[in-house]
PDB file of N, CA and C in Angstrom:
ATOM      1  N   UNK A   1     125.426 201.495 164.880  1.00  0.00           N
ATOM      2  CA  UNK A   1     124.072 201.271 165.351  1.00  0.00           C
ATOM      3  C   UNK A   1     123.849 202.097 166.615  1.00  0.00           C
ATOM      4  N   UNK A   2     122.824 203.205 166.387  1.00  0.00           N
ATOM      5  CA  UNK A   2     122.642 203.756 167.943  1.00  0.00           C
ATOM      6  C   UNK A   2     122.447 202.312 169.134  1.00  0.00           C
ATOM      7  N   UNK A   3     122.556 203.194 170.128  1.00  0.00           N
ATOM      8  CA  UNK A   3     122.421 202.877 171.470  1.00  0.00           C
ATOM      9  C   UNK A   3     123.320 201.522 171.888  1.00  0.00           C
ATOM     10  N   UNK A   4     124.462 201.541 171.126  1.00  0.00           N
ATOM     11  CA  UNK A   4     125.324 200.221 171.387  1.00  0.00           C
ATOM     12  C   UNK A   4     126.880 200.935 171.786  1.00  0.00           C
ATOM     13  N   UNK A   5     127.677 200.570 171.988  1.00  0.00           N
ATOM     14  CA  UNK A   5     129.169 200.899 172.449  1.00  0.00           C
ATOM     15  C   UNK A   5     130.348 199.775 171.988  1.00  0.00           C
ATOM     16  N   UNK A   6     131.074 200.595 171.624  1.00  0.00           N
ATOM     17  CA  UNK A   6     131.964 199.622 170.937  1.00  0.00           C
ATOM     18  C   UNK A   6     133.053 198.936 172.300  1.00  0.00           C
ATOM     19  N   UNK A   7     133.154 199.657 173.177  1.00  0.00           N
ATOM     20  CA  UNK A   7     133.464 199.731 174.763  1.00  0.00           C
ATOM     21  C   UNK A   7     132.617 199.219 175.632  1.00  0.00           C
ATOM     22  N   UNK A   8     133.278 199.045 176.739  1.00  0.00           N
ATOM     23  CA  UNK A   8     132.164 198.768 177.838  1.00  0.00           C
ATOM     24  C   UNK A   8     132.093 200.271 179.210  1.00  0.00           C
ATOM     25  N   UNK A   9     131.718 201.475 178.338  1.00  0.00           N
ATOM     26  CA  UNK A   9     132.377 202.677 179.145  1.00  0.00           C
ATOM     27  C   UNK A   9     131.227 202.597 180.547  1.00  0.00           C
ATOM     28  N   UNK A  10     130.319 201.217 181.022  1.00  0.00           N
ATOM     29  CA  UNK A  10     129.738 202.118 182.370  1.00  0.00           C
ATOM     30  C   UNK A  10     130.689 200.964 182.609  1.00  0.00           C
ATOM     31  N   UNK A  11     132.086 200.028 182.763  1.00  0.00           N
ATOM     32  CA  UNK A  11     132.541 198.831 183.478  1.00  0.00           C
ATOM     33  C   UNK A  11     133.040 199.960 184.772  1.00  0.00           C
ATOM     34  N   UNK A  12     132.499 199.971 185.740  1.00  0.00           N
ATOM     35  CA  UNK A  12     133.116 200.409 187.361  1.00  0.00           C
ATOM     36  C   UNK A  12     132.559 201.794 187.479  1.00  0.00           C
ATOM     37  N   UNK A  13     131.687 202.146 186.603  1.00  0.00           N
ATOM     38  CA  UNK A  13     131.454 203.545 186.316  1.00  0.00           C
ATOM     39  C   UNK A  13     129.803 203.448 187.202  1.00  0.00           C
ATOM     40  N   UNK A  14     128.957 202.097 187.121  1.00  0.00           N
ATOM     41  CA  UNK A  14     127.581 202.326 187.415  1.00  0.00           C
ATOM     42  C   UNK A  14     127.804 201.338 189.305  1.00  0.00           C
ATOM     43  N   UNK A  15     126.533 202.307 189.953  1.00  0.00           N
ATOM     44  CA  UNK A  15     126.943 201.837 191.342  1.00  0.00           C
ATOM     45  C   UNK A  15     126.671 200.681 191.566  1.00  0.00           C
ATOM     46  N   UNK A  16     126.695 200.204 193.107  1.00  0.00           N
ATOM     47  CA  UNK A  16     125.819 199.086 193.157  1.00  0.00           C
ATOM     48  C   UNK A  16     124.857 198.906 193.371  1.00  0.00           C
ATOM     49  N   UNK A  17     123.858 200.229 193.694  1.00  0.00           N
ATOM     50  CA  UNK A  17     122.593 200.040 193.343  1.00  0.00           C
ATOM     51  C   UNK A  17     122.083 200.257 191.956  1.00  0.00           C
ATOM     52  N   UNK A  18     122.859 200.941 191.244  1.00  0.00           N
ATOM     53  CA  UNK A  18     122.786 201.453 189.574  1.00  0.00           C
ATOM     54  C   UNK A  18     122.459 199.732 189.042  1.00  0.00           C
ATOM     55  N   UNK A  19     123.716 198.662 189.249  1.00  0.00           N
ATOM     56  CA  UNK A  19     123.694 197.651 188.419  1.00  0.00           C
ATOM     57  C   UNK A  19     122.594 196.780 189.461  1.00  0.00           C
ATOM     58  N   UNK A  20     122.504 196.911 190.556  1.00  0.00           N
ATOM     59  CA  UNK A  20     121.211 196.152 191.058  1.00  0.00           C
ATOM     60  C   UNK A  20     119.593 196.926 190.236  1.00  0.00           C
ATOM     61  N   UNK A  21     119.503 198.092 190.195  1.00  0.00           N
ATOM     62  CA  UNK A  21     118.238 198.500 189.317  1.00  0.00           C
ATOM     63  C   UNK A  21     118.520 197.487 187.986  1.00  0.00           C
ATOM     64  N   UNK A  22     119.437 197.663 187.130  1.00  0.00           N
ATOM     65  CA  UNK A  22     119.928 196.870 186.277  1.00  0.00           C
ATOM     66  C   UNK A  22     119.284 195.970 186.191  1.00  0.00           C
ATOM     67  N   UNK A  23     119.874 194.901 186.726  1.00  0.00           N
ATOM     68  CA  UNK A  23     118.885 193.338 187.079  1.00  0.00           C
ATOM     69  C   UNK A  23     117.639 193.362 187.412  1.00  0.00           C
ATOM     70  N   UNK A  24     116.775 194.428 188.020  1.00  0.00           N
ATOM     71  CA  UNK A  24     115.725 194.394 188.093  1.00  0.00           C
ATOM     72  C   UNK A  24     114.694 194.304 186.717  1.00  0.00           C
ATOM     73  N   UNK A  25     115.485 196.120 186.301  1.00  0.00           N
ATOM     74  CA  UNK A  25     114.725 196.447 184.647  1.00  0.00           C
ATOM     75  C   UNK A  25     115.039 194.542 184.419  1.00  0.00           C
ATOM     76  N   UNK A  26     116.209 193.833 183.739  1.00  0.00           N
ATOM     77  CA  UNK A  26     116.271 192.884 183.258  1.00  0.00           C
ATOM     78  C   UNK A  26     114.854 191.757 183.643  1.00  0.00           C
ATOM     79  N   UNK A  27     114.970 191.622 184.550  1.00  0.00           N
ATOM     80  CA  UNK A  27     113.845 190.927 185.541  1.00  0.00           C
ATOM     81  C   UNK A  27     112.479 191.478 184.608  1.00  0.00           C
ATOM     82  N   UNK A  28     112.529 192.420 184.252  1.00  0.00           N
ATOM     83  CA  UNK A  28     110.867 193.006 183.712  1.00  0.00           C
ATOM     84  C   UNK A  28     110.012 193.583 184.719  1.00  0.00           C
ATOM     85  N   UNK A  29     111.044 194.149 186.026  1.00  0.00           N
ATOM     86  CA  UNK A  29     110.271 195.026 186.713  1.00  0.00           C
ATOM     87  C   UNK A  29     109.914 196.202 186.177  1.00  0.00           C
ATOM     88  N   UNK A  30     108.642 196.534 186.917  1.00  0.00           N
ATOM     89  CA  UNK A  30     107.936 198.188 186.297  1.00  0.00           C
ATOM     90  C   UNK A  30     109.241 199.417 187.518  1.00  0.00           C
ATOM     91  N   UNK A  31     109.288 200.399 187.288  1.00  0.00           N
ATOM     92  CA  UNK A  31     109.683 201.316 188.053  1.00  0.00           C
ATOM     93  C   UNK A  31     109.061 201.352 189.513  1.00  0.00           C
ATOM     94  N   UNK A  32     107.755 201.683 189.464  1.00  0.00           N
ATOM     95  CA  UNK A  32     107.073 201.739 190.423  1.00  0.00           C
ATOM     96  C   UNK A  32     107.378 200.049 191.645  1.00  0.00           C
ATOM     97  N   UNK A  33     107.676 199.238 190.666  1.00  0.00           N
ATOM     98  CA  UNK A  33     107.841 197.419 191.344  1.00  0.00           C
ATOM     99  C   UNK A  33     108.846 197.580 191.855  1.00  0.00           C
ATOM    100  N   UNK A  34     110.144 197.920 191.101  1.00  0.00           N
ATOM    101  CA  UNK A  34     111.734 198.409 191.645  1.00  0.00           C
ATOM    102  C   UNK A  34     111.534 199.378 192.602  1.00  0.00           C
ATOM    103  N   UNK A  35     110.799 199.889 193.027  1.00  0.00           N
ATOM    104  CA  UNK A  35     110.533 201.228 194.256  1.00  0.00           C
ATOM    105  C   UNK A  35     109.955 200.134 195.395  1.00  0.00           C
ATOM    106  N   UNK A  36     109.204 199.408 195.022  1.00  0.00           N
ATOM    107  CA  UNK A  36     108.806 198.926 196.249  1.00  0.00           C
ATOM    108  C   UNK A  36     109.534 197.607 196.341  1.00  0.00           C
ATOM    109  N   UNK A  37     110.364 196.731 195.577  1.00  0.00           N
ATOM    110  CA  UNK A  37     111.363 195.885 196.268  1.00  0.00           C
ATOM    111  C   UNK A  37     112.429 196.991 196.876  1.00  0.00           C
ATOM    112  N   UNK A  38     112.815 197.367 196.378  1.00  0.00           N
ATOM    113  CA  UNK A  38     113.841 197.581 196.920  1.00  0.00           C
ATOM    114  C   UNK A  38     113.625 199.182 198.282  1.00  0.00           C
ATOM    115  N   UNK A  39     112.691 199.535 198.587  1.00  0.00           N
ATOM    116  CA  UNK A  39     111.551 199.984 199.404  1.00  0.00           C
ATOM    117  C   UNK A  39     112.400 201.616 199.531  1.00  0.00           C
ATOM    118  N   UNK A  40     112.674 202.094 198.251  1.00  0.00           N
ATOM    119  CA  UNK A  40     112.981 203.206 197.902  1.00  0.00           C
ATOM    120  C   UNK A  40     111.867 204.289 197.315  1.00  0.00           C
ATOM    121  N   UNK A  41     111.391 205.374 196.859  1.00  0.00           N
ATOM    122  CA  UNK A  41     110.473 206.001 196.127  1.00  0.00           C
ATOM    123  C   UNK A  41     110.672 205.848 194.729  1.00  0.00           C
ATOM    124  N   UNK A  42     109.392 205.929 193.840  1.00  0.00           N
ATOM    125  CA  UNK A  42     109.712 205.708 192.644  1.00  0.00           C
ATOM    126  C   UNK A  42     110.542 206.952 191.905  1.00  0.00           C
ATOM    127  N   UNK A  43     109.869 208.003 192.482  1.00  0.00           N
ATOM    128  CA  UNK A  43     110.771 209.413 191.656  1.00  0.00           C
ATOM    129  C   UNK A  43     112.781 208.877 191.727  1.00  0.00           C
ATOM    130  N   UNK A  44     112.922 208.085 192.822  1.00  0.00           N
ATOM    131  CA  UNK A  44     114.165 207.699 192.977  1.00  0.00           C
ATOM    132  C   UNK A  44     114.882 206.522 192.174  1.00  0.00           C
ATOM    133  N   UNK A  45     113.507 206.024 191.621  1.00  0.00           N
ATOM    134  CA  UNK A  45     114.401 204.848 190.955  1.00  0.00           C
ATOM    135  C   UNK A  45     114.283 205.462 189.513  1.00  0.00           C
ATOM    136  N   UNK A  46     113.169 206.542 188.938  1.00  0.00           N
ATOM    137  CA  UNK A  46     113.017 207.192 187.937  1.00  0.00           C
ATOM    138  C   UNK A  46     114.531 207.797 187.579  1.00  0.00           C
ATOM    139  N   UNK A  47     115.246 208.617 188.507  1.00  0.00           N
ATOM    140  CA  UNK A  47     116.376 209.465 188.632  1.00  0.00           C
ATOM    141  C   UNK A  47     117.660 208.423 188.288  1.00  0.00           C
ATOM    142  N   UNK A  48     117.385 207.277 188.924  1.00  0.00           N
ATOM    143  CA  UNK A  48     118.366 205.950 188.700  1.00  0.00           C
ATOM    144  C   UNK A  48     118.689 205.776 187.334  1.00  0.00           C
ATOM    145  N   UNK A  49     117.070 205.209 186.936  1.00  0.00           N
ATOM    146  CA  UNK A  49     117.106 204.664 185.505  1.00  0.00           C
ATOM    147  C   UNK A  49     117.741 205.532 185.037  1.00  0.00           C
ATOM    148  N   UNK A  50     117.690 207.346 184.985  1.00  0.00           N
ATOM    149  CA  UNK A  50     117.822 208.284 183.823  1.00  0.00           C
ATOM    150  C   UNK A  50     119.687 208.294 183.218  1.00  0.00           C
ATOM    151  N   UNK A  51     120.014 208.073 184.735  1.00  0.00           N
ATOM    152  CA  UNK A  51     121.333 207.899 184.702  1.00  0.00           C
ATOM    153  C   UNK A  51     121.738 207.036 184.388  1.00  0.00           C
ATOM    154  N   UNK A  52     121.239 205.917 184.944  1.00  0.00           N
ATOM    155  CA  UNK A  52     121.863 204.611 183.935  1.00  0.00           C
ATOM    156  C   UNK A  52     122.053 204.876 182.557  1.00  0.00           C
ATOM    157  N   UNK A  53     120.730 205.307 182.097  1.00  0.00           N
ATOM    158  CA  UNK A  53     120.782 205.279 180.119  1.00  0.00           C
ATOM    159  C   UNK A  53     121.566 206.158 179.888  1.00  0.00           C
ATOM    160  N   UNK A  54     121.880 207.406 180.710  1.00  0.00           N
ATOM    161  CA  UNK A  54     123.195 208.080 180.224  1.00  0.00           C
ATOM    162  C   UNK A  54     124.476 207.399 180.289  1.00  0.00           C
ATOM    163  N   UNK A  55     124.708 206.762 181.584  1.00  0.00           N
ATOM    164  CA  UNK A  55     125.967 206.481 181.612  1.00  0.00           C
ATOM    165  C   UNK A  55     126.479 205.481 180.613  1.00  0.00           C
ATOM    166  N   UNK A  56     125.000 204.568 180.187  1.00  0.00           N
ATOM    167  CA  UNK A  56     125.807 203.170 179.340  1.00  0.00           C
ATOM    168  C   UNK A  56     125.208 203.521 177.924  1.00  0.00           C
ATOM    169  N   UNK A  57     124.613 204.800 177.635  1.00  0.00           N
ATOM    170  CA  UNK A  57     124.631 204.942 176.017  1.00  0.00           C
ATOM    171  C   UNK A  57     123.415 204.681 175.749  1.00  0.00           C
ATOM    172  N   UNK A  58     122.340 204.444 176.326  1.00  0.00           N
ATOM    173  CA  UNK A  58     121.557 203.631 175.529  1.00  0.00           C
ATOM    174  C   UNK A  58     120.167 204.321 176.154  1.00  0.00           C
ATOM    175  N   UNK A  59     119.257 204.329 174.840  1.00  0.00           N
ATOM    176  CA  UNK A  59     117.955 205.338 174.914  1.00  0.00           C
ATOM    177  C   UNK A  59     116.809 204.700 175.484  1.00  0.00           C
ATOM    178  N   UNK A  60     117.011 203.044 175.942  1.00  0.00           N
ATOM    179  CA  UNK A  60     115.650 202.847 176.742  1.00  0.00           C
ATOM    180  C   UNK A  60     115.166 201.994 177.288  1.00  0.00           C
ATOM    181  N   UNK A  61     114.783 201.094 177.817  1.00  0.00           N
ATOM    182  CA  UNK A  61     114.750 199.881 178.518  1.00  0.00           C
ATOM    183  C   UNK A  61     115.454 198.460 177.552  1.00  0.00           C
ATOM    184  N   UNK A  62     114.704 198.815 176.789  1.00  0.00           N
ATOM    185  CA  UNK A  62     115.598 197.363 175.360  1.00  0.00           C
ATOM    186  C   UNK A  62     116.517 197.655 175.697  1.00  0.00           C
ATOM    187  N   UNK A  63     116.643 198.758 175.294  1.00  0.00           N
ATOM    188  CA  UNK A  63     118.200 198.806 174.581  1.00  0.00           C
ATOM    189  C   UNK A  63     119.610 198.640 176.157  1.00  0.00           C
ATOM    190  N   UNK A  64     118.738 199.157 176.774  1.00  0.00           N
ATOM    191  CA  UNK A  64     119.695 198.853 178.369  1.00  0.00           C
ATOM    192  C   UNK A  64     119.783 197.396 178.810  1.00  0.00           C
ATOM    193  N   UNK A  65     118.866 196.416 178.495  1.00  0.00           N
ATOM    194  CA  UNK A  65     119.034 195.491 178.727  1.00  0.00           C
ATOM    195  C   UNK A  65     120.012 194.640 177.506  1.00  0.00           C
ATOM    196  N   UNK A  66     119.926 194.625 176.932  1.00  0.00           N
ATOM    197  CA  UNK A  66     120.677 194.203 175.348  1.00  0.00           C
ATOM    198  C   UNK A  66     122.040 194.575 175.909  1.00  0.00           C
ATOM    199  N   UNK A  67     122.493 195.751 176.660  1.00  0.00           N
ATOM    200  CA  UNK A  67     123.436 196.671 176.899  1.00  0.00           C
ATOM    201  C   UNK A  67     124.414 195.440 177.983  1.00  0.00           C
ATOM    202  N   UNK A  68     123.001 195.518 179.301  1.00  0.00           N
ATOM    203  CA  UNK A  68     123.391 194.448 180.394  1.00  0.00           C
ATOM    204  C   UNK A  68     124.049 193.188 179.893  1.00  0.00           C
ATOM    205  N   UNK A  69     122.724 192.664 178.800  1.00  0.00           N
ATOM    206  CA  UNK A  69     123.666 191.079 178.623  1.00  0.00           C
ATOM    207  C   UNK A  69     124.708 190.936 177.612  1.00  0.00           C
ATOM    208  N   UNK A  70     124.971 192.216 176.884  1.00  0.00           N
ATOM    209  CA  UNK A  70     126.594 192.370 175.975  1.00  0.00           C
ATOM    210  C   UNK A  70     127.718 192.330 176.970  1.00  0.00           C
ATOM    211  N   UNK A  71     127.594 193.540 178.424  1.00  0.00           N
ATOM    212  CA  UNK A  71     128.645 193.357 178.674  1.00  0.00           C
ATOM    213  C   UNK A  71     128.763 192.605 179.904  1.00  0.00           C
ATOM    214  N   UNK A  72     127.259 191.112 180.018  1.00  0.00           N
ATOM    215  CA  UNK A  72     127.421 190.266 180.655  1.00  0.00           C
ATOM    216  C   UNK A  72     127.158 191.112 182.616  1.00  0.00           C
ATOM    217  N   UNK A  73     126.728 192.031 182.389  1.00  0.00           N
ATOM    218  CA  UNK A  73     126.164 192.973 183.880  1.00  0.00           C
ATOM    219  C   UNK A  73     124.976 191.606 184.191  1.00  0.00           C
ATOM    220  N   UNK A  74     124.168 191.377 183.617  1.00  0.00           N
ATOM    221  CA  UNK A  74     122.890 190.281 183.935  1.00  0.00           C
ATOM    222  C   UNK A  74     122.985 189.053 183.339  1.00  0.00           C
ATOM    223  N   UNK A  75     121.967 188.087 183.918  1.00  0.00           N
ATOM    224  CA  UNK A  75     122.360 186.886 183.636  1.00  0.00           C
ATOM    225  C   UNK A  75     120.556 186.583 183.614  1.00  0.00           C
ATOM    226  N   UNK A  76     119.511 185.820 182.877  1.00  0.00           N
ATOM    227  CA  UNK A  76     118.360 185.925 182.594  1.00  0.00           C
ATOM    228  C   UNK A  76     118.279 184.513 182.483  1.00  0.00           C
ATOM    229  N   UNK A  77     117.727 183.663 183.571  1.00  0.00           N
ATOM    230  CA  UNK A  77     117.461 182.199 182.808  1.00  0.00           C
ATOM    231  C   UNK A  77     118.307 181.624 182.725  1.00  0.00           C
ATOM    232  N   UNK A  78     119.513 181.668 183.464  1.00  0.00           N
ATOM    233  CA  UNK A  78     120.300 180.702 183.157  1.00  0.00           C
ATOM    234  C   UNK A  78     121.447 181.119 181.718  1.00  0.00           C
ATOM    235  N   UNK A  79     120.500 181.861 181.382  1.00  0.00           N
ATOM    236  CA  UNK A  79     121.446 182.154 179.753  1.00  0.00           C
ATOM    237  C   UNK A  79     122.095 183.598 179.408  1.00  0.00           C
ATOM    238  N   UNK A  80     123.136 183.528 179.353  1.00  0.00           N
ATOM    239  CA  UNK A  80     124.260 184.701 179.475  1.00  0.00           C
ATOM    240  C   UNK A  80     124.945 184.721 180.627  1.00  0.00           C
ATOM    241  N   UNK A  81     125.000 183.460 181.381  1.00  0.00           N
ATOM    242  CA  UNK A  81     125.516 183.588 182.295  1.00  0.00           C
ATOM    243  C   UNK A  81     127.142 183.574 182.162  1.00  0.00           C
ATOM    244  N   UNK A  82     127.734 184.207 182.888  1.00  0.00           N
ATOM    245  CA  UNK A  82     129.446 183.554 182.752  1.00  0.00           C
ATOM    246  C   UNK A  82     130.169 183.025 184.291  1.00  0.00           C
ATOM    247  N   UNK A  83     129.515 181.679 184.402  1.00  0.00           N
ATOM    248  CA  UNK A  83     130.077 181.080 185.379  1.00  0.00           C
ATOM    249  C   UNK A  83     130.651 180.030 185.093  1.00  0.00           C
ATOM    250  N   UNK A  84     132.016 180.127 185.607  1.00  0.00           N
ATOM    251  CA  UNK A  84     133.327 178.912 185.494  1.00  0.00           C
ATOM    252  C   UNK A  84     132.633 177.812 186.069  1.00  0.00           C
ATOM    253  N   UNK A  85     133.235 176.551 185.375  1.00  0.00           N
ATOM    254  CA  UNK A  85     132.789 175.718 185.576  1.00  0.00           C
ATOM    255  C   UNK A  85     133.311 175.252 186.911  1.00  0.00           C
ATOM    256  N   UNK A  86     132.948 174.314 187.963  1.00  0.00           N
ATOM    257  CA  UNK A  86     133.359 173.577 189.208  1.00  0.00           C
ATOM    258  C   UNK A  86     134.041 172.226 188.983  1.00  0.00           C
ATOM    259  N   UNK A  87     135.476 172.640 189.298  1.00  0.00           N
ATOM    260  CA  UNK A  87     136.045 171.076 188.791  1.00  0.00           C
ATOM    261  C   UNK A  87     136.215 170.969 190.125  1.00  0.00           C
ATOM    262  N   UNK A  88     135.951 169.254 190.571  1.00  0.00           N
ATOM    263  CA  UNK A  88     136.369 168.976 191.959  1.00  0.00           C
ATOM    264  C   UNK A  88     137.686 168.288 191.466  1.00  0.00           C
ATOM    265  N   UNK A  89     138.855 168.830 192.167  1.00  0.00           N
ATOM    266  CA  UNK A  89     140.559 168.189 192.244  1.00  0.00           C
ATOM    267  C   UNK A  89     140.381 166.961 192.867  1.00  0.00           C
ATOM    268  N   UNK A  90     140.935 166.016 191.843  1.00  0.00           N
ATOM    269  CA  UNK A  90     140.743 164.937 192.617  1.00  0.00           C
ATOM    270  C   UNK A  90     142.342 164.310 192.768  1.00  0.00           C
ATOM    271  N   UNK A  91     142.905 163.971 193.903  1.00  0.00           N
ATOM    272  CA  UNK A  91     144.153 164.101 194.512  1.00  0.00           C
ATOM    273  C   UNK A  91     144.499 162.806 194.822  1.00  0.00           C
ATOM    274  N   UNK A  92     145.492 162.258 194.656  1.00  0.00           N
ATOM    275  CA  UNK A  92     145.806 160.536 194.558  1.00  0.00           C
ATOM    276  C   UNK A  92     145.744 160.460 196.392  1.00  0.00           C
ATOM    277  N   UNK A  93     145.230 159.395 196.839  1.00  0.00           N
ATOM    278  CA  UNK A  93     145.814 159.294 198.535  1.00  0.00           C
ATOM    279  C   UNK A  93     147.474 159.482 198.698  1.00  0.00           C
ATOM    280  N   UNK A  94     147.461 159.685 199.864  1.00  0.00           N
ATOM    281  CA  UNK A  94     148.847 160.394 200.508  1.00  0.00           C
ATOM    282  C   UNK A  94     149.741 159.462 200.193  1.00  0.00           C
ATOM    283  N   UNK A  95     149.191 157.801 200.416  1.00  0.00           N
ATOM    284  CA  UNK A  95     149.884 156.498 200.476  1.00  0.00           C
ATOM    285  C   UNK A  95     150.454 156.114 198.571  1.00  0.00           C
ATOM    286  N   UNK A  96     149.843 157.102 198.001  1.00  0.00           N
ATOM    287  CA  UNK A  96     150.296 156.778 196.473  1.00  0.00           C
ATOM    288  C   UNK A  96     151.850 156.807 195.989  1.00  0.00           C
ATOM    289  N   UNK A  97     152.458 155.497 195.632  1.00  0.00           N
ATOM    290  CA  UNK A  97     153.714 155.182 195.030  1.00  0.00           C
ATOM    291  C   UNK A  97     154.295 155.661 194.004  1.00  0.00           C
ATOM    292  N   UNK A  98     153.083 156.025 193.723  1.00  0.00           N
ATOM    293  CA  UNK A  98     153.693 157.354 192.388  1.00  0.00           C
ATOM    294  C   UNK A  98     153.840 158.792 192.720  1.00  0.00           C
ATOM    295  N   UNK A  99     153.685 158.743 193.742  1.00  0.00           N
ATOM    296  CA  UNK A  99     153.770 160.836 194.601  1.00  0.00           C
ATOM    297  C   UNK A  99     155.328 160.700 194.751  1.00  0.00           C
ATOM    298  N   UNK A 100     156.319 159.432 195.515  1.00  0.00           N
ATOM    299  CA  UNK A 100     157.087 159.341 195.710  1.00  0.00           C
ATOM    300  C   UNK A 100     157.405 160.453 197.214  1.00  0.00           C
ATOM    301  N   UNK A 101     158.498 160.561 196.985  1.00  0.00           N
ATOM    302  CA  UNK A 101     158.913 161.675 198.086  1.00  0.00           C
ATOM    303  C   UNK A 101     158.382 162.830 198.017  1.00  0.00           C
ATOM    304  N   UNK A 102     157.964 163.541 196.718  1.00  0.00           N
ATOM    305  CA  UNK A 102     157.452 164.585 196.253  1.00  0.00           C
ATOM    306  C   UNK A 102     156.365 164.986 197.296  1.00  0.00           C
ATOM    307  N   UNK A 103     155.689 164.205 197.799  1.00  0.00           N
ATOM    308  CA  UNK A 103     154.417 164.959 198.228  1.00  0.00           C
ATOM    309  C   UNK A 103     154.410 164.598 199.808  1.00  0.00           C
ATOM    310  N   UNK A 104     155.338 164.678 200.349  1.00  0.00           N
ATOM    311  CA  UNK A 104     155.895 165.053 201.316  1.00  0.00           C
ATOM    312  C   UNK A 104     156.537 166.264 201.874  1.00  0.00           C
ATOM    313  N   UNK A 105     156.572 166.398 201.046  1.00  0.00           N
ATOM    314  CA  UNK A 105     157.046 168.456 201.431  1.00  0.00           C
ATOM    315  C   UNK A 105     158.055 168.825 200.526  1.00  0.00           C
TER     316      UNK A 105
END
């Protein structure tokens, strides 16, 4: 299928403003919108995008975003996200008869 990768060849390859434009396009910013958050010129974020779609394969805003949430670069809504879950450790008191000597050093 064009514009897909069987690899993830931009992983360390796109900058950090490359994968911050990234999240923007994702976001459904216009070019001209990404120029003025991020309070750069648009010819500059034009030059961004061009490179992005070279570097990660892919011929165009879809398809760069499809690109983002395959190899998990963006996260949209809550959904595609990959965040570990938060377990709080929960640790017997110090005074516990079952730690024995063990948890003393």
């Amino acid at each position: 299928m064009a514009g897909t990768t069987s690899g993830d060849p931009a992983s360390g390859v796109l900058s950090e403003r490359e994968l911050q434009i990234v999240e923007l396009v994702a976001a459904g910013l216009t070019n001209q919108e990404i120029a003025e958050k991020l309070e750069i010129s648009k010819r500059t974020v034009d030059n961004h995008i061009s490179n992005i779609l070279t570097k990660t394969a892919t011929g165009n805003r879809v398809a760069l975003v499809r690109w983002a949430l395959q190899w998990g670069k963006v996260c949209i809504d809550e959904v595609n996200c990959c965040r570990l879950p938060v377990f709080k450790e929960t640790l017997p008191p110090a005074d516990d008869p079952l730690l024995g000597e063990a948890s003393s050093g």
